[in-house]
C-alpha atoms as a PDB file:
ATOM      1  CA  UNK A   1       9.424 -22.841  18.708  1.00  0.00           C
ATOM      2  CA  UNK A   2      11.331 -20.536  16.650  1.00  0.00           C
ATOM      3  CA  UNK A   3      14.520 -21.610  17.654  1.00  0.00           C
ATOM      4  CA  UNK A   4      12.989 -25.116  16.850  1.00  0.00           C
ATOM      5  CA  UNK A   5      12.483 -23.682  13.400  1.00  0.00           C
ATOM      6  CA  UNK A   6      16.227 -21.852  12.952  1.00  0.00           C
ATOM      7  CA  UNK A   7      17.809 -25.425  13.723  1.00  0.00           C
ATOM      8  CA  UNK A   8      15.290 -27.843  11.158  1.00  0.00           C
ATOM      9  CA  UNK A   9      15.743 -25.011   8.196  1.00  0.00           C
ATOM     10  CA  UNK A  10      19.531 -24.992   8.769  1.00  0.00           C
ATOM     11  CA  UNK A  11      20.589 -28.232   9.353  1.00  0.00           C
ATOM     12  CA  UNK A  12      19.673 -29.148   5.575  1.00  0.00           C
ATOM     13  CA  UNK A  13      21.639 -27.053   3.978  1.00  0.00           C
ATOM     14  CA  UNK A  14      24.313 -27.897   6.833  1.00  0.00           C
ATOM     15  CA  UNK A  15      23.520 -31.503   6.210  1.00  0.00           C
ATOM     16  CA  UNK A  16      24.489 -31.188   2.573  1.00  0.00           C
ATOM     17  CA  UNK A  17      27.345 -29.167   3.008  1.00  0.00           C
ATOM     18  CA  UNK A  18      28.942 -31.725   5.380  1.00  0.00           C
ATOM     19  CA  UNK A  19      28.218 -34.835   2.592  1.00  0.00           C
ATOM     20  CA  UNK A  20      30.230 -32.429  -0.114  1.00  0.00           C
ATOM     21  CA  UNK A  21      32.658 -31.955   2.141  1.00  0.00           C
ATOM     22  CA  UNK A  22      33.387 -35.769   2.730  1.00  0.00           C
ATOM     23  CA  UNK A  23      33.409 -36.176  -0.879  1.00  0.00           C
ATOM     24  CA  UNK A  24      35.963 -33.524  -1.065  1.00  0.00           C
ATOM     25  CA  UNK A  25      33.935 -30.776  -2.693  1.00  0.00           C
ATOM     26  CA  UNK A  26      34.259 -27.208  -1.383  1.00  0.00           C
ATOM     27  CA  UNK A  27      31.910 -25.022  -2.942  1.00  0.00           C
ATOM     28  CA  UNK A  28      32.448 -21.027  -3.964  1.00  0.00           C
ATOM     29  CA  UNK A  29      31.320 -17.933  -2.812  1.00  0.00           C
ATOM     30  CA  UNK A  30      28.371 -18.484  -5.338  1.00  0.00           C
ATOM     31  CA  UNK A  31      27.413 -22.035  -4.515  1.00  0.00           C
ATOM     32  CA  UNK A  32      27.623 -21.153  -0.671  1.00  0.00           C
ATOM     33  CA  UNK A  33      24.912 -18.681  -0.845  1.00  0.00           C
ATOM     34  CA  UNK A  34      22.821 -20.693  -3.450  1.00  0.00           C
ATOM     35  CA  UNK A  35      22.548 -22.845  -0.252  1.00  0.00           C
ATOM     36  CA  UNK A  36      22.222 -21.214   1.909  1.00  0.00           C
ATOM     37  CA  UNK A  37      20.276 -18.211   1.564  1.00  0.00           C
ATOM     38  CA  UNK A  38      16.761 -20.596   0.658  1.00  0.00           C
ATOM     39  CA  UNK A  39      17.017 -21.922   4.323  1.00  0.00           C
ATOM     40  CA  UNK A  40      17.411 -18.542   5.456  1.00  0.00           C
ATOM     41  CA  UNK A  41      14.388 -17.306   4.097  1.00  0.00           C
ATOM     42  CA  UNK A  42      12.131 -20.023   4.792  1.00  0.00           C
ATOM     43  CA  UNK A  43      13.017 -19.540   8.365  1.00  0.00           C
ATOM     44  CA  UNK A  44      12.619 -16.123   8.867  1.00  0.00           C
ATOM     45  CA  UNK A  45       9.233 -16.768   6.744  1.00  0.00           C
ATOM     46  CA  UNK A  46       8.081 -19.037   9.193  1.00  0.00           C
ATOM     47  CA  UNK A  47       9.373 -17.341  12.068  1.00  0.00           C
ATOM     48  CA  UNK A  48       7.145 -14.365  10.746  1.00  0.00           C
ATOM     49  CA  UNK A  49       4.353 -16.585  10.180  1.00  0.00           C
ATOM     50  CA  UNK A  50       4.588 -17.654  13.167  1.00  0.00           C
ATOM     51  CA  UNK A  51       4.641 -14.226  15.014  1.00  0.00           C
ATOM     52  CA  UNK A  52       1.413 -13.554  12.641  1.00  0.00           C
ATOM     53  CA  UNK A  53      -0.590 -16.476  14.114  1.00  0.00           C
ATOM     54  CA  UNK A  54       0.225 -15.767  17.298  1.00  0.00           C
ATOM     55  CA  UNK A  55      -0.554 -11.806  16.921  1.00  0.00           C
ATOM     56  CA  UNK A  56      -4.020 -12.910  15.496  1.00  0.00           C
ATOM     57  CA  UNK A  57      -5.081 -15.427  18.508  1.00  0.00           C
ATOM     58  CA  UNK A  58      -4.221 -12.603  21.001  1.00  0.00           C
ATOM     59  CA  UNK A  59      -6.397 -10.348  19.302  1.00  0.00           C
ATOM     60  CA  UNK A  60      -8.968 -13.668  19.110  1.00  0.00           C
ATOM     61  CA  UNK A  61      -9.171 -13.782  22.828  1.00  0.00           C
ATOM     62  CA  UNK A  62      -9.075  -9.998  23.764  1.00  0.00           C
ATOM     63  CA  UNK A  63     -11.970  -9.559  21.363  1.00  0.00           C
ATOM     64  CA  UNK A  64     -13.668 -12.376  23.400  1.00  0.00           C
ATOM     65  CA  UNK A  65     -13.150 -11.024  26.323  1.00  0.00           C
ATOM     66  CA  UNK A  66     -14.124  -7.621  25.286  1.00  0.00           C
ATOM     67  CA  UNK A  67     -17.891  -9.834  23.800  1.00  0.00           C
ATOM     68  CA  UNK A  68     -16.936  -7.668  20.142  1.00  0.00           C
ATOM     69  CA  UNK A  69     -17.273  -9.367  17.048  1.00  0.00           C
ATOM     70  CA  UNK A  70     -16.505  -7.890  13.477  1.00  0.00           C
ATOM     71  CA  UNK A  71     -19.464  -7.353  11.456  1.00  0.00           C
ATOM     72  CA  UNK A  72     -19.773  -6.111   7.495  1.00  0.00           C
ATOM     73  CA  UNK A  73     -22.169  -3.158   7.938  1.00  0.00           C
ATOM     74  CA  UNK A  74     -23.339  -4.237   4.251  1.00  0.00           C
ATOM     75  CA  UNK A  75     -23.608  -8.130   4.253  1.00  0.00           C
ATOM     76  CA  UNK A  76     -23.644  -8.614   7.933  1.00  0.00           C
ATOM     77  CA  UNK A  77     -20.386 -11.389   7.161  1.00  0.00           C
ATOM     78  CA  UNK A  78     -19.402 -12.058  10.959  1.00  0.00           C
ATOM     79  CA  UNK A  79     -16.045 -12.666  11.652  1.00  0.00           C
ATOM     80  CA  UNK A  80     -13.567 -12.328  14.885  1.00  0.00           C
ATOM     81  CA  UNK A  81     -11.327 -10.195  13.083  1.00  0.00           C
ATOM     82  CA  UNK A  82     -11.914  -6.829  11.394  1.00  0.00           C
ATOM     83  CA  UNK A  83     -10.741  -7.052   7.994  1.00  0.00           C
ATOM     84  CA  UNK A  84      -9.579  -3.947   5.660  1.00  0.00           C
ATOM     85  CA  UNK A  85     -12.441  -5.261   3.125  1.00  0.00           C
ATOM     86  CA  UNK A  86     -15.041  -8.012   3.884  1.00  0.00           C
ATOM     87  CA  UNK A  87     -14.255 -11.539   3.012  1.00  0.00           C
ATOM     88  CA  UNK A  88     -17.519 -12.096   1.488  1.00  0.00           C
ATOM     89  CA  UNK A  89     -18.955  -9.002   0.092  1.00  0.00           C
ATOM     90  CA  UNK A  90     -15.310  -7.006  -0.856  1.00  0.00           C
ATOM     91  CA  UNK A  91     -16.445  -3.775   0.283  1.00  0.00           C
ATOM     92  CA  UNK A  92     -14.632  -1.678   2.730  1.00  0.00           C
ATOM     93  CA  UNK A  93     -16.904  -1.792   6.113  1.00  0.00           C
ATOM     94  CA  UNK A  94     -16.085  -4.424   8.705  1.00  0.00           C
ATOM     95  CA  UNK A  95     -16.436  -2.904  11.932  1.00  0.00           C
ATOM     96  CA  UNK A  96     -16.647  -4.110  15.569  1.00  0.00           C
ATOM     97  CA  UNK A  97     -20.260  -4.832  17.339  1.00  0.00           C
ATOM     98  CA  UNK A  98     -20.534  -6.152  20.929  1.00  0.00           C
ATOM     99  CA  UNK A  99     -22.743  -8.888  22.365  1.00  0.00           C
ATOM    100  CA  UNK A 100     -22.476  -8.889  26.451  1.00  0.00           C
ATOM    101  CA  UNK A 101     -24.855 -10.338  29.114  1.00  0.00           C
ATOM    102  CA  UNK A 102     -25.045  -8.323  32.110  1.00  0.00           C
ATOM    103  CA  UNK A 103     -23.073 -11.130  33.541  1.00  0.00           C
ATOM    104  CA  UNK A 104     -19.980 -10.364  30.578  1.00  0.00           C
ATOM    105  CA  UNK A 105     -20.427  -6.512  30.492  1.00  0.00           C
ATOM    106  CA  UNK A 106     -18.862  -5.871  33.557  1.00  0.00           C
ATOM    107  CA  UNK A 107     -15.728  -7.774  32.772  1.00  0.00           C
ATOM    108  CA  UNK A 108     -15.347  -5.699  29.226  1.00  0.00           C
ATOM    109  CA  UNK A 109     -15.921  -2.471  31.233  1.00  0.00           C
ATOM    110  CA  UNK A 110     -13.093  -2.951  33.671  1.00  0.00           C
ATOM    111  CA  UNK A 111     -10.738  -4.509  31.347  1.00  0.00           C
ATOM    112  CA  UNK A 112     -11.560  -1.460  28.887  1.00  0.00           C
ATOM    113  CA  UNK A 113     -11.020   0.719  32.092  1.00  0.00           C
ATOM    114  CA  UNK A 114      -7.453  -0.805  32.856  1.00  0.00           C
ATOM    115  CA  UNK A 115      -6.722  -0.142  29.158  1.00  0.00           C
ATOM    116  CA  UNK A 116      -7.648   3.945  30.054  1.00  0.00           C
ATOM    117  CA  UNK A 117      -6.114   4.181  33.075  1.00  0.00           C
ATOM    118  CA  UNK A 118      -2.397   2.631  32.089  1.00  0.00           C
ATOM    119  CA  UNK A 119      -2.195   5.726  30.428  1.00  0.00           C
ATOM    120  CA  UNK A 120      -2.924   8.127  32.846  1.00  0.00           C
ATOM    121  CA  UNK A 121       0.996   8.147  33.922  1.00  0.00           C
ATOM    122  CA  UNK A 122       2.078   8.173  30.697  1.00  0.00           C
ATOM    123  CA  UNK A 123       3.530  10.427  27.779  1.00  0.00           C
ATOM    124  CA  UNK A 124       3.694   9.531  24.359  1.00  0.00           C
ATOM    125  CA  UNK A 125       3.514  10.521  21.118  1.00  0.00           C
ATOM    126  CA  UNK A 126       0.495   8.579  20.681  1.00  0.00           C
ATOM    127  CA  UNK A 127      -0.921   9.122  23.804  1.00  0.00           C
ATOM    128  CA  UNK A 128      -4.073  11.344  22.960  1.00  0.00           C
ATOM    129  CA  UNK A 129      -5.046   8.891  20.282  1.00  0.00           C
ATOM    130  CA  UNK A 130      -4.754   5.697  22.608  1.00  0.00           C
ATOM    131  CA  UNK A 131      -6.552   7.618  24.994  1.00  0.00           C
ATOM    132  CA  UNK A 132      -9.575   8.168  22.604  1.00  0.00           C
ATOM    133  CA  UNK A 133      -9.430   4.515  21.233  1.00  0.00           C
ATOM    134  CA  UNK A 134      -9.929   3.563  25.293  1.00  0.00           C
ATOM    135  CA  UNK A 135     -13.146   6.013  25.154  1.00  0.00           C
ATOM    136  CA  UNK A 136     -14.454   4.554  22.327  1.00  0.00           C
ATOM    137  CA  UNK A 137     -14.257   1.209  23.199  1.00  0.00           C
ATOM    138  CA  UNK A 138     -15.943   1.943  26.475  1.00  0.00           C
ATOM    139  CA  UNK A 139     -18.625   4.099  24.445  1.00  0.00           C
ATOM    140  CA  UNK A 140     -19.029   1.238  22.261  1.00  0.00           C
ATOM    141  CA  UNK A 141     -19.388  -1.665  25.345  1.00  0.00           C
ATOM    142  CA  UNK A 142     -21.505   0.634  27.125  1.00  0.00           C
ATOM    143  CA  UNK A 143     -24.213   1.848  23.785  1.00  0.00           C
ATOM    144  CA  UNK A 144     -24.304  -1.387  22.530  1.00  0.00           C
ATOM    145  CA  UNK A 145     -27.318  -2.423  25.502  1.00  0.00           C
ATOM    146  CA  UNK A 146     -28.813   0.165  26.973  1.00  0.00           C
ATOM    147  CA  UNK A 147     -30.795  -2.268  29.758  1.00  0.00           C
ATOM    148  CA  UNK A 148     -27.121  -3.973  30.304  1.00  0.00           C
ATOM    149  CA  UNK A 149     -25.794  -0.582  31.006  1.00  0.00           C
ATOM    150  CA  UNK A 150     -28.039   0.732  33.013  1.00  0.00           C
ATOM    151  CA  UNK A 151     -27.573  -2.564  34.972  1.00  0.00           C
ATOM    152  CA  UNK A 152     -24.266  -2.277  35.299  1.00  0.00           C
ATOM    153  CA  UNK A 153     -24.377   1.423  36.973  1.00  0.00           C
ATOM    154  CA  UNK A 154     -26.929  -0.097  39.585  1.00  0.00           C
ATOM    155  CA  UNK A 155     -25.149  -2.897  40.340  1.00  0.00           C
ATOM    156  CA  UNK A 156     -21.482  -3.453  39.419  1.00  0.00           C
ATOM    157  CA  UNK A 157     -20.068   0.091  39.080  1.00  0.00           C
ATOM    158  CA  UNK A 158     -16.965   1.060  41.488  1.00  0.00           C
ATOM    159  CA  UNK A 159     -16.558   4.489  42.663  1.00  0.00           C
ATOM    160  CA  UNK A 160     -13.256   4.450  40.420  1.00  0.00           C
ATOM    161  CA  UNK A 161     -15.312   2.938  37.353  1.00  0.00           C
ATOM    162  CA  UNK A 162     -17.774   6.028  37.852  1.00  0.00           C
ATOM    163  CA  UNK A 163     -14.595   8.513  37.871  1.00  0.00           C
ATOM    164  CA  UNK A 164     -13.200   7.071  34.531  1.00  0.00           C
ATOM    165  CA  UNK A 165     -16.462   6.265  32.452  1.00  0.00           C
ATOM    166  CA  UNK A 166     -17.140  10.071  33.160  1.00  0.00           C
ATOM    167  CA  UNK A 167     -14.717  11.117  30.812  1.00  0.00           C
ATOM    168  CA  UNK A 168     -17.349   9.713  28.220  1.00  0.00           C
ATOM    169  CA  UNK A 169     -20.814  10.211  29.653  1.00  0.00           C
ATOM    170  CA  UNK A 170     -21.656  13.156  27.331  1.00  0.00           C
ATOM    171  CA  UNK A 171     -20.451  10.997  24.015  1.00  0.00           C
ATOM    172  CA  UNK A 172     -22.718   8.388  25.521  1.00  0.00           C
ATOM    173  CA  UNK A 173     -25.593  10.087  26.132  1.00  0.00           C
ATOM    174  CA  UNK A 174     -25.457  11.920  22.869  1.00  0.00           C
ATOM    175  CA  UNK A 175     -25.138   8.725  21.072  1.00  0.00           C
ATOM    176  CA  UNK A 176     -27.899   6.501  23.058  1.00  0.00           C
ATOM    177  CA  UNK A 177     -30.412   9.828  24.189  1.00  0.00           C
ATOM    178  CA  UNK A 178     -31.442   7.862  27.267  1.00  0.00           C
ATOM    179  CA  UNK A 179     -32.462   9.494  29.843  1.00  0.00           C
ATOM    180  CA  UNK A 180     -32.710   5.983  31.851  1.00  0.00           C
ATOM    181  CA  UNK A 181     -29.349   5.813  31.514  1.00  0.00           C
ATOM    182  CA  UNK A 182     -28.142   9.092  32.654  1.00  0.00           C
ATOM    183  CA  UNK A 183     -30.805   8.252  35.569  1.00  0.00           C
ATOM    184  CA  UNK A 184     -28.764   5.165  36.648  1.00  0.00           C
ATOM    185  CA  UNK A 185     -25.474   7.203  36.346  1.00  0.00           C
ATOM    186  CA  UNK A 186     -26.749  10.102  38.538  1.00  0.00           C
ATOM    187  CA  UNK A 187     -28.030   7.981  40.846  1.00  0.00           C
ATOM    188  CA  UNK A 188     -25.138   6.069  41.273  1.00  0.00           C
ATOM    189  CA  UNK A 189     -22.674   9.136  42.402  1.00  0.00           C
ATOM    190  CA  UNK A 190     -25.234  10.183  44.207  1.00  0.00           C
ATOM    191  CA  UNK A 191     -24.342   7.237  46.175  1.00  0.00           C
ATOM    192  CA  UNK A 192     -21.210   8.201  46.509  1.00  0.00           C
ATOM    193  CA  UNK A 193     -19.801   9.454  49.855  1.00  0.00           C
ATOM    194  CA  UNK A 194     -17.407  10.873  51.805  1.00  0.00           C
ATOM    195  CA  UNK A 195     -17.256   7.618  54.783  1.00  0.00           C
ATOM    196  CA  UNK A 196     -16.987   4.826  52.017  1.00  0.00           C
ATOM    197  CA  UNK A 197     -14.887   7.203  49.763  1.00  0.00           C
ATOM    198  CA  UNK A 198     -11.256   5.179  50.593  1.00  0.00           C
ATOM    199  CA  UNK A 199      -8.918   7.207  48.178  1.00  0.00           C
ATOM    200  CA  UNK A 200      -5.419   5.095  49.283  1.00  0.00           C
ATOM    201  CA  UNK A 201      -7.207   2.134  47.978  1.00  0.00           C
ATOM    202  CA  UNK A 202      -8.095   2.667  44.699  1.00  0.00           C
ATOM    203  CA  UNK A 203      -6.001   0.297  41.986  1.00  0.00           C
ATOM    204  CA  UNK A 204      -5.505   3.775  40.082  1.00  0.00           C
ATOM    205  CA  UNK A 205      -2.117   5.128  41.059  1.00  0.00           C
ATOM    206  CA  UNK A 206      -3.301   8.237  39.479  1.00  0.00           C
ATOM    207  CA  UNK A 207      -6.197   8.646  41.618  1.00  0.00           C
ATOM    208  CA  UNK A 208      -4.273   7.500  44.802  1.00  0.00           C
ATOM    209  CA  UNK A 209      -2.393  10.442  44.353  1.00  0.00           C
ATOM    210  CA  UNK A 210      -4.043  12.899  42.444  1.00  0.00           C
ATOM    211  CA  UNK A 211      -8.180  12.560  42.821  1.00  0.00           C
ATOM    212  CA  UNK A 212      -9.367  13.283  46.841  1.00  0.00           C
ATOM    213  CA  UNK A 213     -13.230  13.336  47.455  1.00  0.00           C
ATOM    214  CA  UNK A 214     -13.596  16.943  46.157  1.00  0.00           C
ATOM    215  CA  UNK A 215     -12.039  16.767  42.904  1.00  0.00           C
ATOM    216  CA  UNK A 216     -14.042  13.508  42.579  1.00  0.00           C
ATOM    217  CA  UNK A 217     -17.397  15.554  43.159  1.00  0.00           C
ATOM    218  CA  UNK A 218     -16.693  18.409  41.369  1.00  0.00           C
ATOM    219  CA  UNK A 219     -15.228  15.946  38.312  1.00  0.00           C
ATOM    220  CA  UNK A 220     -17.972  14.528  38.186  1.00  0.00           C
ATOM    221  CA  UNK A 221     -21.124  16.580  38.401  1.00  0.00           C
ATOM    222  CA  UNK A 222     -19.181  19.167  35.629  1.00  0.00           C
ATOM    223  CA  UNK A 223     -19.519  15.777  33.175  1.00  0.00           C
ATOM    224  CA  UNK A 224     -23.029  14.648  34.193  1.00  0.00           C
ATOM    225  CA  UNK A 225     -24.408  18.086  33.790  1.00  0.00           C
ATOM    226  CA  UNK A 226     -22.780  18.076  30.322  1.00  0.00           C
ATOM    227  CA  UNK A 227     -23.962  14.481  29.666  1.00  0.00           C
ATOM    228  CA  UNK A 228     -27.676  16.111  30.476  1.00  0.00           C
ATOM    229  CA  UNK A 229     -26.785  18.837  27.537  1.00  0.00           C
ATOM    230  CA  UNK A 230     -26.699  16.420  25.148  1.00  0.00           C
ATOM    231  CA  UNK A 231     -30.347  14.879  25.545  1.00  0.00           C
ATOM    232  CA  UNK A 232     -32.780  16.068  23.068  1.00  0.00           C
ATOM    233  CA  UNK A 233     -35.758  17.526  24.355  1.00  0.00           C
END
């Protein structure tokens, strides 16, 4: 498409130049970039445009995928974008909410998961706060229905899930206080054992290598037991 765009912007001016030439006009410095340099920009501006549009329906469907929607936290104006100020009300608060079914919530989970664990090989200079922007999307998926949730530990939750949603059971707890939650989650590793435990399958490469049955257990019971610390009595 782009390259669609270089060749209709150009041949104008190209068009032109050949029709002065067959009259025998040759045109200066001056002239030359009088005519040129307005195709130039227009296709670069489109070109960008383009790039834009196509930026903004990627976002479009990973939101969708994800079940978030951008909501003003002082209108309520819903939109599939977060915007730096509302559309409708001007004031600085769009911010993302989440809708799943417990048919949808497992998808988000696991594609916020893959998100997390891409960056468990990796060093970067941004790599602590791409880490926490994987937490709190998961804290957000996972807070946003607590019946959903707890449905999702019973049901749908991997052994590998369990290992990376503990890095944020104690935010989630603190943030939802549900002990019916934390119930699921214990009960779920309690389910956990050493037979079914297949470490050289997980899709993880960092677990494949790095996370055998003990470090699993231990991992694990050190965040529940902090996840417990957070309830309010």
């Amino acid at each position: 498409m782009k390259i669609l765009i270089w060749i209709l912007c150009l041949s104008v001016p190209a068009i032109i130049k050949t029709i002065l030439d067959s009259n025998g006009i040759v045109l200066g410095a001056i002239p030359t970039v009088i005519l040129w340099a307005p195709a130039l920009w227009l296709a670069r501006h489109f070109c960008k445009k383009l790039d834009e549009d196509s930026a903004k329906k990627d976002r479009a469907e990973y939101n969708a995928k994800l079940g978030r929607i951008a909501q003003c936290k002082y209108c309520g104006y819903r939109d599939k974008e977060v915007y730096n100020y509302c559309p409708k009300c001007g004031k600085s608060g769009m911010e993302y909410t989440y809708n799943h079914s417990k048919e949808t919530l497992k998808y988000a989970v696991e594609l916020a998961i893959a998100g997390r664990t891409s960056l468990s090989n990796q060093t970067s200079p941004n790599w602590e706060n791409e880490i926490k922007q994987c937490w709190n999307t998961e804290i957000d998926i996972l807070s946003a229905n607590i019946e959903n949730s707890i449905f999702f530990f019973q049901h749908d939750c991997t052994v590998e899930d369990l290992y990376w949603l503990s890095e944020i059971f104690d935010i989630l707890i603190e943030k939802t206080q549900s002990q019916n939650l934390l119930i699921a989650i214990q009960e779920r590793f309690q389910n956990v054992d050493e037979e079914t435990f297949s470490q050289e399958n997980f899709q993880s490469e960092y677990m494949r290598d790095y996370v055998g049955y003990n470090e699993y257990c231990l991992n694990i019971s050190k965040q529940i037991k902090n996840a417990m610390s957070k309830l309010n009595n």
